[in-house]
Protein backbone atom coordinates (compact mmCIF):
# COMPACT_ATOMS: atom_id res chain seq x y z
CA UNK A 1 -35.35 -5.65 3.60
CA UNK A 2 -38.47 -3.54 3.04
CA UNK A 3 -38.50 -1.09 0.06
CA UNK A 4 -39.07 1.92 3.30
CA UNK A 5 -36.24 0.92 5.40
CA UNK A 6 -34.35 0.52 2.64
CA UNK A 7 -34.27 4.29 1.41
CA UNK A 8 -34.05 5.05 5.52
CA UNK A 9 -30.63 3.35 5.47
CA UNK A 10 -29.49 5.06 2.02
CA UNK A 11 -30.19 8.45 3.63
CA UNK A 12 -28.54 7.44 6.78
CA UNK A 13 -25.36 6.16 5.12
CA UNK A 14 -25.66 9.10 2.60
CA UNK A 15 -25.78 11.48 5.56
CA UNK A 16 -22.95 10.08 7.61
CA UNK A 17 -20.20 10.15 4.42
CA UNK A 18 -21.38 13.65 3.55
CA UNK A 19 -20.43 14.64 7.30
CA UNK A 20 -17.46 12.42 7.22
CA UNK A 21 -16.34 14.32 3.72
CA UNK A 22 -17.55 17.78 5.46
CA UNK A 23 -15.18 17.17 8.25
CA UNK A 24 -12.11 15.69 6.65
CA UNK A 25 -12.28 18.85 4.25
CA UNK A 26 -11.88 20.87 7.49
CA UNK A 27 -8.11 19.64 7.61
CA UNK A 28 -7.55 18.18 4.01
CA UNK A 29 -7.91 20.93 1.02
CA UNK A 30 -9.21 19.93 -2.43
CA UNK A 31 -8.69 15.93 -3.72
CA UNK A 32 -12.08 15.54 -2.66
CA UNK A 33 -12.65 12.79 -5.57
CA UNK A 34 -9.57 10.46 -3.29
CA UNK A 35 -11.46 11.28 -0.33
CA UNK A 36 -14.73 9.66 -2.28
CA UNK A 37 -12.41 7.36 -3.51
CA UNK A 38 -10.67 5.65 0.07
CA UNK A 39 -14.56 5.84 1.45
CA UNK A 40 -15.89 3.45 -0.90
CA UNK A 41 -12.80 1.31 -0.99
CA UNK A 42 -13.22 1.47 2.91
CA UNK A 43 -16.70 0.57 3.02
CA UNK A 44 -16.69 -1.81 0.04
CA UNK A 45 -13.83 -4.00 2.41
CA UNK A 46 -10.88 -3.03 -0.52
CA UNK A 47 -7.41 -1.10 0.07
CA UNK A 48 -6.30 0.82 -2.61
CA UNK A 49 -3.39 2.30 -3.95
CA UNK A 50 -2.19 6.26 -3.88
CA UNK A 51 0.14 7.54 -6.57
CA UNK A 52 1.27 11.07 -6.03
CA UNK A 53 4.50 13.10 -5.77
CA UNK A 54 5.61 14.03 -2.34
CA UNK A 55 3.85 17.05 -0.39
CA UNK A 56 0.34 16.10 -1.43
CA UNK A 57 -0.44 15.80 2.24
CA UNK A 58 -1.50 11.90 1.10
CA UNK A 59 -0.04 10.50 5.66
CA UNK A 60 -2.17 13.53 6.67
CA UNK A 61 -5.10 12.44 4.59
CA UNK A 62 -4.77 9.28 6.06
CA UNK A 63 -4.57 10.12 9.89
CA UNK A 64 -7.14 12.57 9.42
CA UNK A 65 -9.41 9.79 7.73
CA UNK A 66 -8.87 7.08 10.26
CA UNK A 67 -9.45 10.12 13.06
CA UNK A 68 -12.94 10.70 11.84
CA UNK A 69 -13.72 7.31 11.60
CA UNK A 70 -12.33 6.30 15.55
CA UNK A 71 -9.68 3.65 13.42
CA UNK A 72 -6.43 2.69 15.13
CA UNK A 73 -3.85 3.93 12.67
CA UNK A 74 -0.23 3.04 11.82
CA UNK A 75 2.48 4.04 9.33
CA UNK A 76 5.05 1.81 8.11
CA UNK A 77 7.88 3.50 5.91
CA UNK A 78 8.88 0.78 3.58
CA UNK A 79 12.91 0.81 2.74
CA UNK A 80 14.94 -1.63 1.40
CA UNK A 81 15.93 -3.12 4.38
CA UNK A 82 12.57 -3.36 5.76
CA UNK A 83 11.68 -7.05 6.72
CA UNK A 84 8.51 -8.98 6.89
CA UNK A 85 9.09 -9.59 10.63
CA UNK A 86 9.00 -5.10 11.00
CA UNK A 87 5.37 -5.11 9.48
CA UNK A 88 3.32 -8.89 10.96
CA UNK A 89 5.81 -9.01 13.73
CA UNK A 90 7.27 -11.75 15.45
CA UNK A 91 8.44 -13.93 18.39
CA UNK A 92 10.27 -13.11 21.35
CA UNK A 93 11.59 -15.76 23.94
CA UNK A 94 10.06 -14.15 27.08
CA UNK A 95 11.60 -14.37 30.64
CA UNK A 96 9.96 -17.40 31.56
CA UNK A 97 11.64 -18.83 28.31
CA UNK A 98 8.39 -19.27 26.61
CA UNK A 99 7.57 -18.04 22.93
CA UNK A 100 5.75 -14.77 22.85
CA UNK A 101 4.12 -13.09 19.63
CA UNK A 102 4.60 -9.04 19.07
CA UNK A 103 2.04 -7.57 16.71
CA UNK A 104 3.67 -5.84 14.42
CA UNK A 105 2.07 -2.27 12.84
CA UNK A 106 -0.05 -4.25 10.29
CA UNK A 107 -2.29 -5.18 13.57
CA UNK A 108 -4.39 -1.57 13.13
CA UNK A 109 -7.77 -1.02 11.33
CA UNK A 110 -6.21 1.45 9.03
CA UNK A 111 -2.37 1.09 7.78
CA UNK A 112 -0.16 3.29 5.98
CA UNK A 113 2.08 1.37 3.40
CA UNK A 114 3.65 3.92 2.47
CA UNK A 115 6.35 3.92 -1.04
CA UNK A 116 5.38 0.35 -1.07
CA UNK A 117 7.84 0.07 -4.39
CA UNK A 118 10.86 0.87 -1.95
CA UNK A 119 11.03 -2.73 -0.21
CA UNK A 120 12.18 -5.95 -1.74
CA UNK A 121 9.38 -8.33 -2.93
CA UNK A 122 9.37 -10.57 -0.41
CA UNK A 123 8.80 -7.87 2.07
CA UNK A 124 6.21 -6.46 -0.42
CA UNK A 125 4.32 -9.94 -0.60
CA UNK A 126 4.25 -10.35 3.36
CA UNK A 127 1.78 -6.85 3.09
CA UNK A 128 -0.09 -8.62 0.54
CA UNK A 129 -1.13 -11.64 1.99
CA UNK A 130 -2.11 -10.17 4.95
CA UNK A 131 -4.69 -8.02 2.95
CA UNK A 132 -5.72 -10.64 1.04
CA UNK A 133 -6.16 -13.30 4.00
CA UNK A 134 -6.70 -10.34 6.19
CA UNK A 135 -4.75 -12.68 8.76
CA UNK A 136 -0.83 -13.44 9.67
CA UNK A 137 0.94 -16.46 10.02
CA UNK A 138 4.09 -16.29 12.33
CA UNK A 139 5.60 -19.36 13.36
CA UNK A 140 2.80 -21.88 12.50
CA UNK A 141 -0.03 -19.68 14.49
CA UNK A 142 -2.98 -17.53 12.59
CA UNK A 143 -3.74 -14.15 14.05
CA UNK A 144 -6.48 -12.56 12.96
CA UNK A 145 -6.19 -8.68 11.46
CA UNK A 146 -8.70 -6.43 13.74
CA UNK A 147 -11.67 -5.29 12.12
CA UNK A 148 -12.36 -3.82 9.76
CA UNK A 149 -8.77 -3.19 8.03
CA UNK A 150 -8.08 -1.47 5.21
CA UNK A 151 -4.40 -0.56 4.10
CA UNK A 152 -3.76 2.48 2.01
CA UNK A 153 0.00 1.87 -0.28
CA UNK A 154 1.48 4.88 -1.73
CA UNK A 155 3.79 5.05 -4.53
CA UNK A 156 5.86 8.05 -5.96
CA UNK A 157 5.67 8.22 -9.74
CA UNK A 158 8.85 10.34 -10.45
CA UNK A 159 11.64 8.53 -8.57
CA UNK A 160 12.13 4.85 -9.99
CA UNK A 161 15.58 4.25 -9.18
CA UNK A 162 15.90 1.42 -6.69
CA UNK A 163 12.78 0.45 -6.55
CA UNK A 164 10.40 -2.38 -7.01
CA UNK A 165 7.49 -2.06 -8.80
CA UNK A 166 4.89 -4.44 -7.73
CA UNK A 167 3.53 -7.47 -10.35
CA UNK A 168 0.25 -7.11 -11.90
CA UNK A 169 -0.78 -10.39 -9.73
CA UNK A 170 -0.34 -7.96 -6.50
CA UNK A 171 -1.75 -4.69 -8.11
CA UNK A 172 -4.81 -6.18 -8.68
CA UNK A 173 -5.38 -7.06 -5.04
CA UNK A 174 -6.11 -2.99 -4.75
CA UNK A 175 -9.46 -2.42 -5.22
CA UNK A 176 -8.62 0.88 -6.92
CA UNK A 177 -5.91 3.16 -7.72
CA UNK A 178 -5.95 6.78 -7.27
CA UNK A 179 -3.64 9.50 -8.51
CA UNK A 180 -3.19 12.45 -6.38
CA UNK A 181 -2.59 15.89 -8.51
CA UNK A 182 -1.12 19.65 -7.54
CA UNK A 183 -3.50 21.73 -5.59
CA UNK A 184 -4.91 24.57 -8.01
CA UNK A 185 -4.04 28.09 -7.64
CA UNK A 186 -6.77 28.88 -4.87
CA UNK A 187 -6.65 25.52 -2.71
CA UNK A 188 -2.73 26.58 -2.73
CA UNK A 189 -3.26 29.52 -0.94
CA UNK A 190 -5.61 28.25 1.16
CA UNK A 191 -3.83 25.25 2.22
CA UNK A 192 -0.70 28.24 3.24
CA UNK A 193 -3.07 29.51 5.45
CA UNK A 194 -4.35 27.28 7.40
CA UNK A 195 -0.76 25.68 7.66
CA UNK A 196 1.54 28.61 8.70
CA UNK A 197 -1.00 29.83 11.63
CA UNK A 198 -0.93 29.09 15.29
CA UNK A 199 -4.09 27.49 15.12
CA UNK A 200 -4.97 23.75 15.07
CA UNK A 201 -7.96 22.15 13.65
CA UNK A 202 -9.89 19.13 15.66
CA UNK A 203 -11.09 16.87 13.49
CA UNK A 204 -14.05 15.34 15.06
CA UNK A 205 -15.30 11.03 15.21
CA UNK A 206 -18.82 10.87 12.83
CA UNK A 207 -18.24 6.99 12.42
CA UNK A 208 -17.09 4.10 14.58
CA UNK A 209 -15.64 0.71 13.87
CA UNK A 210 -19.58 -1.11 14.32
CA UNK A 211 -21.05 1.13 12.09
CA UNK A 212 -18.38 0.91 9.28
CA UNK A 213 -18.84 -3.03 10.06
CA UNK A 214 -22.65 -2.63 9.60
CA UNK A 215 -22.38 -0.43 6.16
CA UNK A 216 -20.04 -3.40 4.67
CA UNK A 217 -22.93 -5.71 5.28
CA UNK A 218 -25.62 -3.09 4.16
CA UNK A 219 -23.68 -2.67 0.55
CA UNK A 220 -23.68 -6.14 -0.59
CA UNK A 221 -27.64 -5.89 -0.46
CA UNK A 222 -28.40 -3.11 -2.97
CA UNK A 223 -29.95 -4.73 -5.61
CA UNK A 224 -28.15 -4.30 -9.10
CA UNK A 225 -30.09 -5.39 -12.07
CA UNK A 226 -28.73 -7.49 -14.86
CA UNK A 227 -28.69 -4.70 -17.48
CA UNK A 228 -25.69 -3.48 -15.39
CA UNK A 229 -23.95 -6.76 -14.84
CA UNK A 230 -24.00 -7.04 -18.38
CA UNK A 231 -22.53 -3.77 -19.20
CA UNK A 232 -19.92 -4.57 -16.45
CA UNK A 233 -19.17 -7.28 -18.29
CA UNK A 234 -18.99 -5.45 -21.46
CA UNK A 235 -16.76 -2.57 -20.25
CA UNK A 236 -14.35 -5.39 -19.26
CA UNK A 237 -14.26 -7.28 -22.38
CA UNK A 238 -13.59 -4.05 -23.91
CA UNK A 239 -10.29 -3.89 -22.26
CA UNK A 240 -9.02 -7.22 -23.32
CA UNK A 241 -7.29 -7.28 -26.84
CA UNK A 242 -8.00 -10.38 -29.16
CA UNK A 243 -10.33 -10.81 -27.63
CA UNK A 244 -14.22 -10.82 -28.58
CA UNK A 245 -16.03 -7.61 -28.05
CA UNK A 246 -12.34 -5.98 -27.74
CA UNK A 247 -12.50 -2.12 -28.34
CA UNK A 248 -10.31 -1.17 -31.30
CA UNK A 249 -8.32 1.43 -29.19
CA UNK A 250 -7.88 -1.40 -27.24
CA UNK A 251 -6.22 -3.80 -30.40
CA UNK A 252 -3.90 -1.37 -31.04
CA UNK A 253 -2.78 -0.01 -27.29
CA UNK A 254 -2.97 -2.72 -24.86
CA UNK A 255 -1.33 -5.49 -23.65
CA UNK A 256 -3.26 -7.27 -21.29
CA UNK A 257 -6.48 -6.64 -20.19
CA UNK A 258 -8.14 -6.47 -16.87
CA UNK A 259 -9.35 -10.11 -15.26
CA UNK A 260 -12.61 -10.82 -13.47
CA UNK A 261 -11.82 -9.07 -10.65
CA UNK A 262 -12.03 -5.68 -12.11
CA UNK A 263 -15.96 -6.42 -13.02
CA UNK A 264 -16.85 -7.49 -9.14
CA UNK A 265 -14.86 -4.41 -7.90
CA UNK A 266 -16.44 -2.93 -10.75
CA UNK A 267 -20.19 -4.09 -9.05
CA UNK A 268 -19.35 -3.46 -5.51
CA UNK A 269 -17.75 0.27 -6.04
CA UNK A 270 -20.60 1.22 -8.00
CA UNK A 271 -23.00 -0.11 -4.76
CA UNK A 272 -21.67 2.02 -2.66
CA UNK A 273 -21.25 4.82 -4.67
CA UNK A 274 -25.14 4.25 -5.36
CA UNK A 275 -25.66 4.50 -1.33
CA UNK A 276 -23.42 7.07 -1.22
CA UNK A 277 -25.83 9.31 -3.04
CA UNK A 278 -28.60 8.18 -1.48
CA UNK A 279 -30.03 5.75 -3.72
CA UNK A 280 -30.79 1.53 -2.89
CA UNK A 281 -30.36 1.02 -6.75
CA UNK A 282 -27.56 0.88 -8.95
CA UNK A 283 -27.32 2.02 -12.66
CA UNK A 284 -24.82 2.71 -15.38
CA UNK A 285 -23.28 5.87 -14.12
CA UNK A 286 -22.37 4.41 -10.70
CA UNK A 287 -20.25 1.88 -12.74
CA UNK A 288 -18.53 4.79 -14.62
CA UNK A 289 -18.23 6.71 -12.11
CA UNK A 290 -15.87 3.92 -10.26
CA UNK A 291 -14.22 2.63 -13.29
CA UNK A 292 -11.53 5.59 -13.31
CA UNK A 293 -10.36 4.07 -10.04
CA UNK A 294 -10.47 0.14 -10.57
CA UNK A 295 -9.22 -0.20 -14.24
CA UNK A 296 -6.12 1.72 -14.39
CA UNK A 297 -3.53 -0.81 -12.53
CA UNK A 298 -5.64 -3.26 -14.27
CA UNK A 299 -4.95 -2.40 -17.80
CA UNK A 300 -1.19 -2.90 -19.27
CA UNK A 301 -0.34 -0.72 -21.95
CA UNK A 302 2.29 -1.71 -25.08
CA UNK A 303 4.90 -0.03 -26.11
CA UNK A 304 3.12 1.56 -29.12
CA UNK A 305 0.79 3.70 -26.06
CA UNK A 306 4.07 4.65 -24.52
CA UNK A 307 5.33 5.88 -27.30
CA UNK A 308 3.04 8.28 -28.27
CA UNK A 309 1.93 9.15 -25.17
CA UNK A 310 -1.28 7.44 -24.87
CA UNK A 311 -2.92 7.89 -21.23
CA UNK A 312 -5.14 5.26 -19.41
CA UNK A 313 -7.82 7.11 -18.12
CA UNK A 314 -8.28 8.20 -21.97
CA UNK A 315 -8.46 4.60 -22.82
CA UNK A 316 -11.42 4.25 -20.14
CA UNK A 317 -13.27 6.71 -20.88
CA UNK A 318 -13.61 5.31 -24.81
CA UNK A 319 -14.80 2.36 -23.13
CA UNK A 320 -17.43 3.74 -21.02
């Protein structure tokens, strides 16, 4: 790709998210770093993980995202008596007595998981491998998940009774985590407004399915060079106690550390956060910038950090 068309398709992609983020704003007030956040992820083919109390508006986020984007969207609420068969689907004997498959709501480009910690694990796990294989299996047959698919899990941090929080194995198949926080005083006010009128809002399609499909392909050519591989690298190793080139917060506060995967989500968030801006290059800050979102559920504190209180994103920024 030529050094001129590749600046054309930064400022084309750079263009298109700031309309996208100009139009979801239109419905959605404030939390505009999780609506950078679920745009990368989106683009960079990850799902991620949204951790909020209830009331945050995090379904009407959603819809409103998958609107602007032309994405089939479903919701699943996840209970304890939810079964896989509710969210791949299953088979039906039909009237001619032959075996018939129903797609179940995971068969949408953009899926709702939402209190993911309220179903059993081997409902949890059925979720899972269908975002990792981004395919189902139902009675011996593979069916393909539409393109592209991206599934957005929500989790409610206050209420922990009866449920079940999912193993680091599984958090790490979210490409990021992203904690949703009280509007401020202002966006408060604002949000009463525009939600206690007669008056709707259309939110309006800036992307469609090809062109997020074309973008996913674009990303994995910026060029990064290897001064920011290796600080990558060295953020990670940072998180990893006994470890060499282990931070010292890190000796004394963490558990386990975050694997390999956190450096190549690490790389790809930080490409599209570069194209996002309008740049075809990466640097150091687009790898900061990301790393609030990928090394969180990737980082397990000891019971020293809980203790006294010790919070992660403190921990990452030390290691930045």
């Amino acid at each position: 790709m030529s050094e001129m068309n590749s600046v054309l398709l930064a400022e084309k992609f750079s263009g298109k998210i700031q309309t996208l983020t100009q139009e979801i704003g239109k419905v959605i007030v404030g939390q505009e770093e999780v609506v950078k956040a679920l745009v990368n992820a989106l683009f960079c083919h990850g799902h991620v993980l949204m951790v909020g109390v209830p009331g945050l508006a995090k379904t009407l986020l959603v819809k409103t995202l998958a609107t602007a984007m032309d994405l089939e969207f479903n919701r699943v609420q996840f209970t304890p008596d939810l079964m896989p068969s509710d969210i791949l689907g299953s088979e039906i004997l039909d009237d001619s007595r032959q075996f018939r498959f129903i797609k179940g709501p995971v068969f949408a480009n953009l899926v709702l998981a939402d209190e993911i910690n309220r179903t059993p694990p081997k409902t949890q796990s059925a979720l899972l491998e269908a975002m990792q294989e981004r395919q189902v299996t139902v009675g011996g047959k593979l069916y393909p998940l539409p393109e592209p698919f991206f599934v957005l899990a929500t989790q409610n941090p206050i209420e922990q009774e009866g449920t079940y929080p999912l193993p680091e194995a599984q958090l790490d198949r979210f490409m990021y985590q992203v904690t949703l926080d009280y509007p401020t005083f202002e966006q408060e006010v604002q949000v009463l407004m525009q939600t206690t009128q007669k008056y709707t809002t259309e939110v309006q399609k800036i992307l469609t399915g090809a062109e997020i499909l074309e973008f996913q392909k674009v990303i994995r050519e910026v060029p990064v060079p290897p001064s920011v591989f290796e600080y990558t690298v060295g953020v990670v190793h940072k998180t990893r106690p006994g470890k060499a080139g282990a931070d010292s917060q890190t000796e004394k506060y963490v558990a386990y550390g975050a694997g390999p995967r956190a450096g190549q989500y690490l790389i790809l968030g930080a490409k599209c956060n570069a194209l996002m801006k309008g740049k075809f290059s990466v640097d150091r800050e687009d790898v900061m910038e990301v790393a609030q979102w990928v090394l969180p559920h990737r980082v397990v504190l000891n019971f020293k950090a809980e203790a006294e209180g010790i919070q992660i994103q403190n921990l990452i920024k030390g290691w930045l």
